[in-house]
C-alpha atoms as a PDB file:
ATOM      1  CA  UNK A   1       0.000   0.000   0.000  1.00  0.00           C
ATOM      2  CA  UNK A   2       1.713   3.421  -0.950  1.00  0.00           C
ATOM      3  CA  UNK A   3       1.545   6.423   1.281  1.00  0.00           C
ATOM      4  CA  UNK A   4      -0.463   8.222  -1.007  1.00  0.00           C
ATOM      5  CA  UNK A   5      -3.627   6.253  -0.656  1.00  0.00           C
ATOM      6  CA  UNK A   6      -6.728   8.107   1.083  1.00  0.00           C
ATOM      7  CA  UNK A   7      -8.394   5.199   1.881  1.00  0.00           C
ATOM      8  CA  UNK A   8      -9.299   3.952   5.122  1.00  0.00           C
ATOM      9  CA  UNK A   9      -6.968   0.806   4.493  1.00  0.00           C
ATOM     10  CA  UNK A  10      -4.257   3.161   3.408  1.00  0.00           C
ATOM     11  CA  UNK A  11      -4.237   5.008   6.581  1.00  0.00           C
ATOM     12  CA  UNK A  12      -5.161   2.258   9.275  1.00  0.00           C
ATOM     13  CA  UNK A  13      -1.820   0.869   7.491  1.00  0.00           C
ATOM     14  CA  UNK A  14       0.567   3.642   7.974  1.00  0.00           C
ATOM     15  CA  UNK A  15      -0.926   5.577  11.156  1.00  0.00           C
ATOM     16  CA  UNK A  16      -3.392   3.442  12.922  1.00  0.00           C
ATOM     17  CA  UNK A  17      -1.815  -0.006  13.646  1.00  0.00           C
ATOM     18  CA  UNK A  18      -1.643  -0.916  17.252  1.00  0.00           C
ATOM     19  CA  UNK A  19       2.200   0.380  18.509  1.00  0.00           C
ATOM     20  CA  UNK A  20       4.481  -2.648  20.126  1.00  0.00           C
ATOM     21  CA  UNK A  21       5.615  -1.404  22.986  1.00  0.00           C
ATOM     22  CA  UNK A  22       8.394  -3.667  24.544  1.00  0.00           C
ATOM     23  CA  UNK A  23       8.630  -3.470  28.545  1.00  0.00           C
ATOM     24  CA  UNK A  24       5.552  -1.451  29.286  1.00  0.00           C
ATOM     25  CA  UNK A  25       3.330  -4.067  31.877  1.00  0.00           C
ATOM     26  CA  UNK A  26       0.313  -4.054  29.233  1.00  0.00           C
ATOM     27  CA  UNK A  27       0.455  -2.102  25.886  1.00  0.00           C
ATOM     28  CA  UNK A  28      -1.944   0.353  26.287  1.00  0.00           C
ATOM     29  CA  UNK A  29      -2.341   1.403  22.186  1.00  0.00           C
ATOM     30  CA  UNK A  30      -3.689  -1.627  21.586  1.00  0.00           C
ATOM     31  CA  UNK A  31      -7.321  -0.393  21.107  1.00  0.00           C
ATOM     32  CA  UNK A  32      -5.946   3.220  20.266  1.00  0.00           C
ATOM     33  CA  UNK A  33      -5.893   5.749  16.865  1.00  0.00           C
ATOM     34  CA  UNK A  34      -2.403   6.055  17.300  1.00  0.00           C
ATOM     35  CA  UNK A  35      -1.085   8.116  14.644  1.00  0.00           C
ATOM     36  CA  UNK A  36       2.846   7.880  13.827  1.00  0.00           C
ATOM     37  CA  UNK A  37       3.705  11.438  14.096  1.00  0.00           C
ATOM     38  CA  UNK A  38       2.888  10.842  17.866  1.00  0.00           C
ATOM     39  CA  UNK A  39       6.461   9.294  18.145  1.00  0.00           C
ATOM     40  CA  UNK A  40       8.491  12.549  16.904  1.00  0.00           C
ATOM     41  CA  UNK A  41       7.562  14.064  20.389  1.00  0.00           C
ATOM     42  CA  UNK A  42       7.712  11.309  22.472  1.00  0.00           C
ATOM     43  CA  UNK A  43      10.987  10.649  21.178  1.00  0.00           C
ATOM     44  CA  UNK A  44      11.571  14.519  22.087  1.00  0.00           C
ATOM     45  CA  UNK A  45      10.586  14.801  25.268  1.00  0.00           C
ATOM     46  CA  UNK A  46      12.255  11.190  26.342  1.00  0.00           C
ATOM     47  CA  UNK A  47      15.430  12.638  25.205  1.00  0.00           C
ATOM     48  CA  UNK A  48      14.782  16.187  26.746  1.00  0.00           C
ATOM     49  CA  UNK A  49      15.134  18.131  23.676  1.00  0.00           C
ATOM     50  CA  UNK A  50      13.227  20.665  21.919  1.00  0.00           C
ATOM     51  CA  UNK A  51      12.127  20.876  17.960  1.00  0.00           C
ATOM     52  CA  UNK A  52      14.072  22.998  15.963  1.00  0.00           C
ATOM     53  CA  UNK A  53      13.123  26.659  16.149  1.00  0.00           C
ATOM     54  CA  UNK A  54      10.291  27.610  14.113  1.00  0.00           C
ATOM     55  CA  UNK A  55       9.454  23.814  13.290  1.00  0.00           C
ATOM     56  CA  UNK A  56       5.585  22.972  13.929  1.00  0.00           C
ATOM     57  CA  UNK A  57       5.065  19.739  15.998  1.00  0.00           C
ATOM     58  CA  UNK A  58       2.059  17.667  14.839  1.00  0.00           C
ATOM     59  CA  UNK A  59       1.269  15.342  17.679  1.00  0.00           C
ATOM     60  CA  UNK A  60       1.567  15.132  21.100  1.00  0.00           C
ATOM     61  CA  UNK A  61       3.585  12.890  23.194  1.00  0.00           C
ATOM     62  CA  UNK A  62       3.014   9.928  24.418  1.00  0.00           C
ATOM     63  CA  UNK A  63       5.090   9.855  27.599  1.00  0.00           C
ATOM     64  CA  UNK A  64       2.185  10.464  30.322  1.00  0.00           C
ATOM     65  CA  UNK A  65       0.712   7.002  29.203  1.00  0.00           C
ATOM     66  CA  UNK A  66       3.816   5.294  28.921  1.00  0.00           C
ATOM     67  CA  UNK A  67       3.855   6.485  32.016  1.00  0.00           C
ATOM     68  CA  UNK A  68       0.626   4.310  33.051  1.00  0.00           C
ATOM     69  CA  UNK A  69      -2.187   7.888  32.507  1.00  0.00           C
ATOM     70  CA  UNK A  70      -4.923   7.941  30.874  1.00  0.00           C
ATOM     71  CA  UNK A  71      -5.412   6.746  27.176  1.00  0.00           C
ATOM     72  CA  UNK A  72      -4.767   9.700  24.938  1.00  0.00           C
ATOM     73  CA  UNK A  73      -7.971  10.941  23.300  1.00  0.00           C
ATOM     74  CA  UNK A  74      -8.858  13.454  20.393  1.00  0.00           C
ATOM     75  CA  UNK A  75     -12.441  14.151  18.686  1.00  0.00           C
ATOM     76  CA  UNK A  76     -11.320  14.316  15.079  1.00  0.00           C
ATOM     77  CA  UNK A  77      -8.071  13.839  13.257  1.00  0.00           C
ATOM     78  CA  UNK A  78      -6.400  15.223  10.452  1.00  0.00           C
ATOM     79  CA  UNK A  79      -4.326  14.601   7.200  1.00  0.00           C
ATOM     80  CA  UNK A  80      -3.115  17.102   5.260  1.00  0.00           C
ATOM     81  CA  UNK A  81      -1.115  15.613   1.915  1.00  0.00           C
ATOM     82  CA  UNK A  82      -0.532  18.666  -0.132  1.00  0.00           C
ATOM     83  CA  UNK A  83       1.861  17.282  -2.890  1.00  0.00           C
ATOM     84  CA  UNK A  84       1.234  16.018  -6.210  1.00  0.00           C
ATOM     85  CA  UNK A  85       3.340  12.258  -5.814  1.00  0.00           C
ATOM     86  CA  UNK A  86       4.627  10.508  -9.663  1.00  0.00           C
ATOM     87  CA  UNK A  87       2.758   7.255  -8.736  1.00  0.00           C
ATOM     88  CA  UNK A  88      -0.797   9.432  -9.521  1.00  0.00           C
ATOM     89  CA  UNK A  89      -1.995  10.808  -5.766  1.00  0.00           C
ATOM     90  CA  UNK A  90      -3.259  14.288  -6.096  1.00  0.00           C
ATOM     91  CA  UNK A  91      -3.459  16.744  -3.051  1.00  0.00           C
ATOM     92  CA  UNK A  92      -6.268  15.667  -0.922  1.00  0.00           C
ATOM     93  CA  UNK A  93      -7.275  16.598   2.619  1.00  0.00           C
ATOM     94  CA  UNK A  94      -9.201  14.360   5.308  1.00  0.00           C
ATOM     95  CA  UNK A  95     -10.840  14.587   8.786  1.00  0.00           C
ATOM     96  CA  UNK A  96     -11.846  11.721  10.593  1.00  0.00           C
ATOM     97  CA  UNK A  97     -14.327  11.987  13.608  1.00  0.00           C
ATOM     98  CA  UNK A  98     -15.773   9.517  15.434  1.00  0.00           C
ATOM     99  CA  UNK A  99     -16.827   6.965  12.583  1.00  0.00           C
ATOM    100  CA  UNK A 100     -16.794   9.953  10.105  1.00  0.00           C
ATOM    101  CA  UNK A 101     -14.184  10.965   7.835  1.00  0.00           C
ATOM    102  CA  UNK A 102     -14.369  13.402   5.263  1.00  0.00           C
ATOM    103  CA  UNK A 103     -12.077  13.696   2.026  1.00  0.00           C
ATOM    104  CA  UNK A 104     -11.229  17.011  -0.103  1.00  0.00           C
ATOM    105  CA  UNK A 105      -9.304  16.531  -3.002  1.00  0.00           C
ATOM    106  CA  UNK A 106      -7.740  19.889  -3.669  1.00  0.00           C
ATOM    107  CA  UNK A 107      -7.466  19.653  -7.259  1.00  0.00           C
ATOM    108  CA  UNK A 108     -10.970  19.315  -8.266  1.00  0.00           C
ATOM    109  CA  UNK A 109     -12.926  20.361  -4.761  1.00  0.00           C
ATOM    110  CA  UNK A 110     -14.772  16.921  -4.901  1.00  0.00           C
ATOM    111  CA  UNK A 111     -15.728  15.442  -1.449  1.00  0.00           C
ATOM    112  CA  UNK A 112     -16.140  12.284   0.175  1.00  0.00           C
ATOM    113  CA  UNK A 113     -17.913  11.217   3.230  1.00  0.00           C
ATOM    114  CA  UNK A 114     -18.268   8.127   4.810  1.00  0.00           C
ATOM    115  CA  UNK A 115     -19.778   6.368   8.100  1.00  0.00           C
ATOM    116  CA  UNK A 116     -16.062   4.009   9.015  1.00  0.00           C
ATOM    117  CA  UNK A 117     -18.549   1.307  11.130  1.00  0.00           C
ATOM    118  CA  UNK A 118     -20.919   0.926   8.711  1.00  0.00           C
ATOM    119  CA  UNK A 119     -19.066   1.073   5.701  1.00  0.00           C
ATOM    120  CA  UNK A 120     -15.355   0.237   6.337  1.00  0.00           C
ATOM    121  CA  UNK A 121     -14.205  -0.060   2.504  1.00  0.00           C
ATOM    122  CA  UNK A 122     -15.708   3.271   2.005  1.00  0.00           C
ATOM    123  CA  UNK A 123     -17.593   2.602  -0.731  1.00  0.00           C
ATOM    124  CA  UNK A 124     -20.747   4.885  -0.102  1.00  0.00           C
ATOM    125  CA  UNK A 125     -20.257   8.629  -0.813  1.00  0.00           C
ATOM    126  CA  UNK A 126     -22.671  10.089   1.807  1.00  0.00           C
ATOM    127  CA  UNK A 127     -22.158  13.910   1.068  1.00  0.00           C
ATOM    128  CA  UNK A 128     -25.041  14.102  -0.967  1.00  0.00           C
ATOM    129  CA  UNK A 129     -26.981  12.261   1.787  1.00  0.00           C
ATOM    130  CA  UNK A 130     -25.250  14.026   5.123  1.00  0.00           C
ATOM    131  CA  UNK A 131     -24.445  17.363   3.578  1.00  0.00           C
ATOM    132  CA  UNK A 132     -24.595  19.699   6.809  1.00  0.00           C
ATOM    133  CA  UNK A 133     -22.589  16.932   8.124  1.00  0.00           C
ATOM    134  CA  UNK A 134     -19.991  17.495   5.365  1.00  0.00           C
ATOM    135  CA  UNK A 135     -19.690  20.990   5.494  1.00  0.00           C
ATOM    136  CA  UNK A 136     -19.277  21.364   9.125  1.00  0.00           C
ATOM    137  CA  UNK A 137     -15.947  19.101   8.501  1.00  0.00           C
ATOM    138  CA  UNK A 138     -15.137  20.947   5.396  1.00  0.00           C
ATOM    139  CA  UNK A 139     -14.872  23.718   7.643  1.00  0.00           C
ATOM    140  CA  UNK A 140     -12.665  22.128   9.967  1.00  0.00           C
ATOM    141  CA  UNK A 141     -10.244  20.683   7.417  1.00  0.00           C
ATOM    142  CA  UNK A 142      -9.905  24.147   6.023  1.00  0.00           C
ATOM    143  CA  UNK A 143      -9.191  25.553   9.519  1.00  0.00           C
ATOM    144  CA  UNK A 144      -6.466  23.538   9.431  1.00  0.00           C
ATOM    145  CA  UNK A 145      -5.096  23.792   6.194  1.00  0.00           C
ATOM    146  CA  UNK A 146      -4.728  27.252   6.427  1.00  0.00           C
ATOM    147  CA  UNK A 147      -2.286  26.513   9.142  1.00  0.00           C
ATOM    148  CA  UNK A 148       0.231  23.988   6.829  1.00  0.00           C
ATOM    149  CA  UNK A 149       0.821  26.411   3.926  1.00  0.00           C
ATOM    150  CA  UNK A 150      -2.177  26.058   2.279  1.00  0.00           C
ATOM    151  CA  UNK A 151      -3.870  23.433   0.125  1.00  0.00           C
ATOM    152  CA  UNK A 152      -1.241  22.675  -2.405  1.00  0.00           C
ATOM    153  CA  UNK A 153       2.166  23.368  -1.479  1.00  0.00           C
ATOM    154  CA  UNK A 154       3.533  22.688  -4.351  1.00  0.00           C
ATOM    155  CA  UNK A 155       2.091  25.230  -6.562  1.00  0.00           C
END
């Protein structure tokens, strides 16, 4: 699976496989989203070091739960791919919250929505169907969006 798919597959794949956590007394991502980009600050703050100036940190550590906390939670999250890649992939944006997740492909403004639990291989478009539903996450993608350069950073 390249990195460039949108798909749910694509992205339970790369960001959402449970994490193996050697030594901890239970792993506590099993059951988790646990997006990889969480690891660049854990792997900061284990280490006691800052980001580079200026450099935006997506993510948030993971150290209080190694730690035994509480599991890490978040109501939506976000993908921003704003590159055109050789093997076809477009720039696309998605939200996922709850068992929602919205797609905006960048190049043509067309949208995808679809209900995760009931429809896993996202193969129903539900914008049409949900479309106050898909606006309101629209919105949200485009909040953050404006804060990673833009839609396309390529252009």
């Amino acid at each position: 699976m390249a990195k460039t798919n949108c798909g749910e597959v694509g992205f339970r794949r790369l960001h959402l496989e449970p994490l193996d956590l050697s030594g901890c007394p239970s792993n506590p991502y099993e059951n988790h989203l646990n997006l990889v980009f969480r690891v660049y600050p854990t792997l900061l703050e284990i280490g006691g070091l800052a980001s580079a100036p200026g450099h935006v940190v997506d993510g948030v550590s993971l150290v209080p739960l190694l730690r035994g906390g509480r599991a890490l939670t978040r109501d939506r999250l976000f993908w921003h791919y704003p590159h055109y890649h050789p093997g076809g992939a477009t720039p696309y944006g998605a939200v996922r919250a709850g068992d929602w997740k919205l797609l905006e492909f960048f190049e043509t403004g067309r949208l995808e929505l679809y209900h995760l639990k009931r429809d896993p291989l996202e193969s129903q478009n539900l914008v049409e169907a949900e479309p106050r539903r898909a606006r309101r996450l629209q919105r949200d993608l485009a909040g953050l969006a404006g804060t990673r350069g833009g839609a396309n950073a390529d252009a």
